[in-house]
Structure formats: C-alpha cells, structure tokens
N, C-alpha and C. Protein backbone atom coordinates (compact mmCIF):
# COMPACT_ATOMS: atom_id res chain seq x y z
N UNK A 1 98.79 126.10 97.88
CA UNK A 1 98.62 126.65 99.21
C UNK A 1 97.67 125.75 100.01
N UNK A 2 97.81 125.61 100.74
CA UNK A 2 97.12 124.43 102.19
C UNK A 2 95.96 125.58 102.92
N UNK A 3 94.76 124.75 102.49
CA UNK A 3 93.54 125.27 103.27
C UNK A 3 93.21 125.36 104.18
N UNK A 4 93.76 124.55 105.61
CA UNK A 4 94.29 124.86 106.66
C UNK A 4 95.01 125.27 107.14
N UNK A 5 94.82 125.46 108.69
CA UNK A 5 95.63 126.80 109.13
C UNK A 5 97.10 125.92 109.62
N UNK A 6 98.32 125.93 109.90
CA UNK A 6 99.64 125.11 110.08
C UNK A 6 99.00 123.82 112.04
N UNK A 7 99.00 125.13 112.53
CA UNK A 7 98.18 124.20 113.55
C UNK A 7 97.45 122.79 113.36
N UNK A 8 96.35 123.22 112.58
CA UNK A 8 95.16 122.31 112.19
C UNK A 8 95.69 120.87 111.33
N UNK A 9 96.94 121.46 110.10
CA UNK A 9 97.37 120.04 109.57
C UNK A 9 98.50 119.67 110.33
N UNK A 10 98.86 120.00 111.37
CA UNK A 10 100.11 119.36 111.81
C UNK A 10 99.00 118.41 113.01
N UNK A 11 97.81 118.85 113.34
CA UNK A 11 96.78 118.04 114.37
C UNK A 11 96.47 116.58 113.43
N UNK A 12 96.22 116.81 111.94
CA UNK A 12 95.47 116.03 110.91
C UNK A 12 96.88 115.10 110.82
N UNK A 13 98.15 115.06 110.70
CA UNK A 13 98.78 114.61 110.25
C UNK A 13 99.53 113.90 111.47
N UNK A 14 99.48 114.33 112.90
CA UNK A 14 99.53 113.38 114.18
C UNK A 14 98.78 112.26 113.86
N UNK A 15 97.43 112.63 113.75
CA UNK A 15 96.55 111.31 113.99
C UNK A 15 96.65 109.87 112.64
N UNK A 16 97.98 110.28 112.05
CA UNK A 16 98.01 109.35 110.65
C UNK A 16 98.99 108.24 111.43
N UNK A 17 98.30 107.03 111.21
CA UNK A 17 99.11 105.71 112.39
C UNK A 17 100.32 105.30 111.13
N UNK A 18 101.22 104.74 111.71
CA UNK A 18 102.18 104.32 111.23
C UNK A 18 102.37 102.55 111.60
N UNK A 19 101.38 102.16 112.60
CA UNK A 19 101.30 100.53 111.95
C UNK A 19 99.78 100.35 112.30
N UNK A 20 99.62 99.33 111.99
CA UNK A 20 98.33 98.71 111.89
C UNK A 20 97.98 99.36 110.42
N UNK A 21 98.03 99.85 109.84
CA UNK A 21 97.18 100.39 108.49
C UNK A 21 96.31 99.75 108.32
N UNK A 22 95.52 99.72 107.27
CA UNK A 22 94.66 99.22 106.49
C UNK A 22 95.11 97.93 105.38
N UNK A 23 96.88 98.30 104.67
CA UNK A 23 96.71 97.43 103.78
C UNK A 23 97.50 96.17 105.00
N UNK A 24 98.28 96.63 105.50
CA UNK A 24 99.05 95.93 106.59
C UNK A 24 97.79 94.99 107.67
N UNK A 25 96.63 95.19 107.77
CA UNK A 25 95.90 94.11 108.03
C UNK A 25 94.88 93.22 107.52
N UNK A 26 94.92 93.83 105.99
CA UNK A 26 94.39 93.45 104.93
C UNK A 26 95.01 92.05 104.84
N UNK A 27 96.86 92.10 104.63
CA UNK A 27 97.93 91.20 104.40
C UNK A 27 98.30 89.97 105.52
N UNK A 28 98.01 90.72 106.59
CA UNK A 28 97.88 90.18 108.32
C UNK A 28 96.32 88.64 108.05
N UNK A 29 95.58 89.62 107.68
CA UNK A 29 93.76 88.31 107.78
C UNK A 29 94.25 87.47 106.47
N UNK A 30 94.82 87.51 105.78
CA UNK A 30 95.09 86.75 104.32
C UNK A 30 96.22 85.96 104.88
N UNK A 31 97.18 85.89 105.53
CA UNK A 31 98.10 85.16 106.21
C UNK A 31 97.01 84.15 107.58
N UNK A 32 96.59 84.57 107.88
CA UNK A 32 95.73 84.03 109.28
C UNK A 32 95.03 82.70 108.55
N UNK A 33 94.27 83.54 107.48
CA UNK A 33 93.05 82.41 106.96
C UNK A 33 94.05 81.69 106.28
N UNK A 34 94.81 81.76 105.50
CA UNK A 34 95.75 80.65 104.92
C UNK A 34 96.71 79.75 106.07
N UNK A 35 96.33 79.66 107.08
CA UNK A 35 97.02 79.14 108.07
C UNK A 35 98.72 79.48 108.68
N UNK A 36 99.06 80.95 108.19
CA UNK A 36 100.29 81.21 108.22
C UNK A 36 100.47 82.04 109.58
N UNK A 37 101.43 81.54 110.36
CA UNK A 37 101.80 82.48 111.56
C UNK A 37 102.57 83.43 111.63
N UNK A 38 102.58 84.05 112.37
CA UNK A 38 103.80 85.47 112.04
C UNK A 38 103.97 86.54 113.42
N UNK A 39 104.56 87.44 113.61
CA UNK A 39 104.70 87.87 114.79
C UNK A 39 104.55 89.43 113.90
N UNK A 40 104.50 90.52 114.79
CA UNK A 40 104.08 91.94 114.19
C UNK A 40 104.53 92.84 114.69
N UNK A 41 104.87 94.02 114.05
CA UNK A 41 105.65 95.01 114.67
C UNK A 41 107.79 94.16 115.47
N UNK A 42 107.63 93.33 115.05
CA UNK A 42 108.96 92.79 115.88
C UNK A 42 110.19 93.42 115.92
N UNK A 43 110.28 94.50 117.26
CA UNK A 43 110.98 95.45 117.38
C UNK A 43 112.44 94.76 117.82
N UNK A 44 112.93 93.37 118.04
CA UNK A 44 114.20 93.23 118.27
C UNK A 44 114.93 93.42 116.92
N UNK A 45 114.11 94.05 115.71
CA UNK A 45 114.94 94.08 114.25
C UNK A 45 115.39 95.60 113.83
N UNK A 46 115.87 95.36 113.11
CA UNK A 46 116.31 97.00 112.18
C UNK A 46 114.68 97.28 111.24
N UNK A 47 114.77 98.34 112.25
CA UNK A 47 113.07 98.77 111.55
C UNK A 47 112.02 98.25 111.64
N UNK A 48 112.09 97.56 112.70
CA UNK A 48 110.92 97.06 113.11
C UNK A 48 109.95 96.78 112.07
N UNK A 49 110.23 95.56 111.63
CA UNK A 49 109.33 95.24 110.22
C UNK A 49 108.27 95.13 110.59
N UNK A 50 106.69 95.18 109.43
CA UNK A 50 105.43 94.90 109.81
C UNK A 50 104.80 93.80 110.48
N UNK A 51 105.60 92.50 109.67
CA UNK A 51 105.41 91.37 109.62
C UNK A 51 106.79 90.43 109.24
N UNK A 52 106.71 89.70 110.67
CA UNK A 52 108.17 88.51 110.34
C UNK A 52 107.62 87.49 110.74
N UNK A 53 108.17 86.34 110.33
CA UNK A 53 108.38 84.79 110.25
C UNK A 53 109.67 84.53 110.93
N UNK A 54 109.53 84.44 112.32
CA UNK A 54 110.91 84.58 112.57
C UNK A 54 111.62 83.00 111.96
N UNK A 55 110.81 82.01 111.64
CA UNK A 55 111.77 80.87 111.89
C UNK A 55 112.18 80.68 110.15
N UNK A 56 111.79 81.17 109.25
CA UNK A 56 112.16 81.42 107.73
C UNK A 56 113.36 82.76 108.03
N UNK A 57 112.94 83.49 108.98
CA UNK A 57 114.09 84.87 108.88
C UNK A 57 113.63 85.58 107.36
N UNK A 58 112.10 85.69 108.07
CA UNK A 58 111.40 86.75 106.49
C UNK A 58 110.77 87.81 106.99
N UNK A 59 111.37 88.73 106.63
CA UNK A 59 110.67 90.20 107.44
C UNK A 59 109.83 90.94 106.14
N UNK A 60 108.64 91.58 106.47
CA UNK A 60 107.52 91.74 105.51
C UNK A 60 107.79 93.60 105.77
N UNK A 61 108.26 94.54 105.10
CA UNK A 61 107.57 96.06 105.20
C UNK A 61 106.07 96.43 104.15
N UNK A 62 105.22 97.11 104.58
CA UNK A 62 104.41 97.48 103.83
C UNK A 62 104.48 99.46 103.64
N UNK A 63 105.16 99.63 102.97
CA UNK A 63 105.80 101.32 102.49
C UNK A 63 103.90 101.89 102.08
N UNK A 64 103.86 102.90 102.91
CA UNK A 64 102.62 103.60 102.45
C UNK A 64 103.12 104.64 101.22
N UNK A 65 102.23 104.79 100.28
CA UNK A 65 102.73 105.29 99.01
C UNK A 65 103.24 106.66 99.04
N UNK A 66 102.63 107.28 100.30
CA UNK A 66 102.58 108.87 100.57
C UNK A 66 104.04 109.27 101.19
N UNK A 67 104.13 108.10 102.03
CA UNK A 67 105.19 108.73 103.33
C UNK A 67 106.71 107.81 102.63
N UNK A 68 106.67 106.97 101.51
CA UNK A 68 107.79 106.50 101.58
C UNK A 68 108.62 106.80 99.54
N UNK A 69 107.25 107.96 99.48
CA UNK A 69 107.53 107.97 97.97
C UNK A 69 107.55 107.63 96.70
N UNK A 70 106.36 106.62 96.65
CA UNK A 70 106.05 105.38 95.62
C UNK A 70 106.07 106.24 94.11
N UNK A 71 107.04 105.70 93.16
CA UNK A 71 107.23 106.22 92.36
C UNK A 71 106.04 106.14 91.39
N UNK A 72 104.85 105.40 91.13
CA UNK A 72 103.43 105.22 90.74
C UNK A 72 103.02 106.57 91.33
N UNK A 73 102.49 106.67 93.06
CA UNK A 73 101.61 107.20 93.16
C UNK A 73 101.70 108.75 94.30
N UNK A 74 103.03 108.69 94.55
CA UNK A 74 103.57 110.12 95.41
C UNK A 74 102.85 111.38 94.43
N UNK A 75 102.24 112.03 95.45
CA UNK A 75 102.04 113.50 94.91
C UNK A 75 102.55 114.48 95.85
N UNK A 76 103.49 115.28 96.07
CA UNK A 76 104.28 115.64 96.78
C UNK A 76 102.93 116.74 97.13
N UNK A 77 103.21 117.75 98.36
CA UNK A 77 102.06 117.92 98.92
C UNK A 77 102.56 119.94 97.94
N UNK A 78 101.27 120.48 98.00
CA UNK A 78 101.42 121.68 97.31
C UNK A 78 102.16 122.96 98.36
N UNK A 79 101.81 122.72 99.57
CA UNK A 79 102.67 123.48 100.65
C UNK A 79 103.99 122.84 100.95
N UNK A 80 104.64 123.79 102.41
CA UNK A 80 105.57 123.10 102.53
C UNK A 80 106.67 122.11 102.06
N UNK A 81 106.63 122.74 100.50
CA UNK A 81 107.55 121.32 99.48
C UNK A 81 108.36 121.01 99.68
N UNK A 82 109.64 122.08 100.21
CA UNK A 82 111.24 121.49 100.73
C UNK A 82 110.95 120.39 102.00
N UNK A 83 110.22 120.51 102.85
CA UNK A 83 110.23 119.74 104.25
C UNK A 83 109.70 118.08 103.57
N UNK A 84 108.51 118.56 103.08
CA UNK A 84 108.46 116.93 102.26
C UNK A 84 109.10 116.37 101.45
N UNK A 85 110.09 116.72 100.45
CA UNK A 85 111.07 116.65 99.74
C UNK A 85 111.74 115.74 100.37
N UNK A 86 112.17 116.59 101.66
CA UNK A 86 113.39 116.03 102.16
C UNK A 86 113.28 114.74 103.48
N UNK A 87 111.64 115.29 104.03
CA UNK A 87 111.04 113.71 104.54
C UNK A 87 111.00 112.65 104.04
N UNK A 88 110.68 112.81 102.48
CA UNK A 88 110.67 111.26 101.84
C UNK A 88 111.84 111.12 101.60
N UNK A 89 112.84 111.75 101.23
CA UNK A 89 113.99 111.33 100.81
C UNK A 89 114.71 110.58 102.26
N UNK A 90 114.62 111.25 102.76
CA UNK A 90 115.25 110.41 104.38
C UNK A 90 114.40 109.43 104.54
N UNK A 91 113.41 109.28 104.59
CA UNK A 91 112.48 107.76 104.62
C UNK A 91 113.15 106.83 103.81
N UNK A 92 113.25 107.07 102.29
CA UNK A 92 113.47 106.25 101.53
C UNK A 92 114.97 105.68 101.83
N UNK A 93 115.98 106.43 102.29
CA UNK A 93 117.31 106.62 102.77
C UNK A 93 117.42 105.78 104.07
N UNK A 94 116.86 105.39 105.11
CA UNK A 94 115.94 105.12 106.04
C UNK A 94 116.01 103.21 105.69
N UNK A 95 114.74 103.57 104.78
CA UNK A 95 114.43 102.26 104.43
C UNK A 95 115.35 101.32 103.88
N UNK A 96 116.37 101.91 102.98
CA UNK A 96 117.61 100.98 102.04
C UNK A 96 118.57 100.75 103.07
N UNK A 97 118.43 101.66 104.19
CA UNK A 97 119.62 101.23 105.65
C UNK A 97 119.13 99.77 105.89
N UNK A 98 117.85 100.17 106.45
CA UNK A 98 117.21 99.04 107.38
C UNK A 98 117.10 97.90 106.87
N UNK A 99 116.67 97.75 105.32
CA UNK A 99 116.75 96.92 104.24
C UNK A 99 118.14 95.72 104.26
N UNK A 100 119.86 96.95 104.22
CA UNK A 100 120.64 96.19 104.28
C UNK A 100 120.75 95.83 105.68
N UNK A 101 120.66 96.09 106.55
CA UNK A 101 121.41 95.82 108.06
C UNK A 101 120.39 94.71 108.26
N UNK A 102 119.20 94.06 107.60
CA UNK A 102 118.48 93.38 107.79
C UNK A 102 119.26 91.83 107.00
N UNK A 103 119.38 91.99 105.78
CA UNK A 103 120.28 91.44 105.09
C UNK A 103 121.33 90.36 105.52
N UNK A 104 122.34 91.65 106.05
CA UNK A 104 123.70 91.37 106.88
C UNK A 104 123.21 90.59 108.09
N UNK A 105 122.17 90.88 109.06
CA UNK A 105 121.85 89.76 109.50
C UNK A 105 121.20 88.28 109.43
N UNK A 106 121.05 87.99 107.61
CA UNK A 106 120.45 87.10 107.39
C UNK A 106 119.20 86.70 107.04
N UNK A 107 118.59 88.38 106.97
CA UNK A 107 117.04 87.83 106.66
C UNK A 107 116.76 88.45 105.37
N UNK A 108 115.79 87.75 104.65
CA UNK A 108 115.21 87.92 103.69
C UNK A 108 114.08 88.94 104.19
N UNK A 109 114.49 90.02 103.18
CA UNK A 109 113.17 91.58 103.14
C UNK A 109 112.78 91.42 101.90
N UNK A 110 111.20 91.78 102.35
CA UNK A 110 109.93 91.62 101.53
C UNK A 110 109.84 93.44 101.15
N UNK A 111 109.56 94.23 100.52
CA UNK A 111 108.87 95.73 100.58
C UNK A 111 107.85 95.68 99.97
N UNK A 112 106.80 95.81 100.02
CA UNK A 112 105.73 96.13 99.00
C UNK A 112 104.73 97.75 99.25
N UNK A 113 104.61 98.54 98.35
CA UNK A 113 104.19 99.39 98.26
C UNK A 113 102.40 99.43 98.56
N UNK A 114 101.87 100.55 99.38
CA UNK A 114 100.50 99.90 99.90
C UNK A 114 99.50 100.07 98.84
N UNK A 115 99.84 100.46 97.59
CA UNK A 115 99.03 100.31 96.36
C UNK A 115 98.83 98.97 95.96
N UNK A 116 100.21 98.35 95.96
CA UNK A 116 100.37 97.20 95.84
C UNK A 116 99.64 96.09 96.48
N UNK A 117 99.61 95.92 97.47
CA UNK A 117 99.23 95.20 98.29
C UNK A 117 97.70 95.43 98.10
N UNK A 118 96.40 96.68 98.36
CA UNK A 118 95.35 97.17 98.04
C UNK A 118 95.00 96.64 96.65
N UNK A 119 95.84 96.93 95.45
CA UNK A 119 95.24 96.18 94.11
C UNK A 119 95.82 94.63 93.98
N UNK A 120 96.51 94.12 94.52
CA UNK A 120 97.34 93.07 93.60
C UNK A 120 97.67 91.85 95.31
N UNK A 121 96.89 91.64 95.97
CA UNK A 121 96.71 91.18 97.32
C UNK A 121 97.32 89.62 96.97
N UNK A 122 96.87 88.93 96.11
CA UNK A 122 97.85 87.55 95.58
C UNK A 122 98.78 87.58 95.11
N UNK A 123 99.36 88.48 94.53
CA UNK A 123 101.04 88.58 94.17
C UNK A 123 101.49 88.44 95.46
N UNK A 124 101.40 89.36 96.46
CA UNK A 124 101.96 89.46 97.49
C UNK A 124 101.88 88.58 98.13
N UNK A 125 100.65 87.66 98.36
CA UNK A 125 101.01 86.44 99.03
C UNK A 125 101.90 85.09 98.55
N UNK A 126 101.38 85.52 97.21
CA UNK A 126 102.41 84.15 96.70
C UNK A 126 103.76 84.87 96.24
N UNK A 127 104.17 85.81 96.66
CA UNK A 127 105.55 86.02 97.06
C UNK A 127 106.00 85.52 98.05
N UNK A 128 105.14 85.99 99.60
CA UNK A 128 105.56 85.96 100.37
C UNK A 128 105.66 84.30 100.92
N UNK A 129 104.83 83.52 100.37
CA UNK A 129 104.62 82.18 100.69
C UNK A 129 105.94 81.38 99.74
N UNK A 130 106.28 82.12 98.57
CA UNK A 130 107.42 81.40 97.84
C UNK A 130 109.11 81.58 98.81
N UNK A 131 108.50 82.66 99.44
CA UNK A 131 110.08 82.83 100.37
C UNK A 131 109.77 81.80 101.97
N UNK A 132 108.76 81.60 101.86
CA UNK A 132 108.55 81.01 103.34
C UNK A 132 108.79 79.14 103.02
C-alpha cells in the first residue's frame, strides 16, 4: 500500500525528468573530456535517442532501470500493480519499435541500462568508442 495520498505521488512522479538524468550526463562529461562530439536529445529520429553521432549513424539510449524494466534491478511498485505492469511492458514494447525503425534506417543502437552505465562507466565507453 502507498503512503501517500494518489494526488501527492502522481505530483512526486511529474517531477521525475525523462532526459538529462544523472547517468545520461555522467556518459555526456566522459564523451566531452575524451574529445568526442555528439548532439542530444536528436528529435529528427525514432525516439529521440539520448545521444547520437550523427556522422557514424550511432544513436546512444540510456533505459532508466525503473521506467524501462531492467531485469537486474525493476521492483515493480507495491500499489497500483496492473498500471505499472502494463507501463513497462509498453515501454519496453516502445523501445524494440524504436530500436528497429532505427536500424531500418541505418543506424547503429547502443541501449544501456542506467545501472549500467552508474557501475560499469568504461564498458560503456569503450563500447561506444568501438562503434564510432
């Protein structure tokens, strides 16, 4: 049962940003200082990836663990279970669209989970630098 009143977490859960995050500029200053350029948010794509390279055609998502279902670290919430159920499942549903239609146009997609990125910050770059 949720200790707040429905009002109060639907106020708490507006104010949760969906770009700029934390690990997403964590990944952003680690690209900068390594001398790598990139453009952000680049909405002429399917899903407006976090981070693209347009001239490699490498689009970067960073999946927050909560909202996209990370099979490590999702804890589905104790209220409201069908509505989140079926939020992540359409996210994730969502994401494998945008994933292929990204594809079909030629670009190489990156996903990394924001656990991922938070513990393991050099995998991800020397991924992302092996595709660039």
């Amino acid at each position: 049962m949720d200790t707040v009143t429905k009002e109060k977490r639907s106020w708490i859960m507006s104010r949760i940003r969906s770009n700029n995050t934390k690990p997403e500029l964590v990944l952003r200053r680690s690209f900068y200082h390594r001398g790598l350029r990139y453009r952000i948010h680049y909405d002429n794509l399917p899903g407006k990836p976090d981070i693209v390279f347009p001239k490699q055609r490498l689009a970067v998502f960073v999946d927050g663990c909560f909202w996209h279902g990370c099979p490590e670290c999702y804890q589905p919430p104790k209220s409201n279970r069908k509505f989140w159920k079926d939020k992540v499942r359409m996210n994730r549903k969502r994401d494998r669209k945008q994933t292929r239609q990204l594809k079909r146009l030629g670009w190489t997609v990156l996903r990394f989970w924001e656990h991922r990125v938070d513990k393991e910050l050099n995998y991800c770059i020397q991924k992302i630098e092996s595709c660039l």
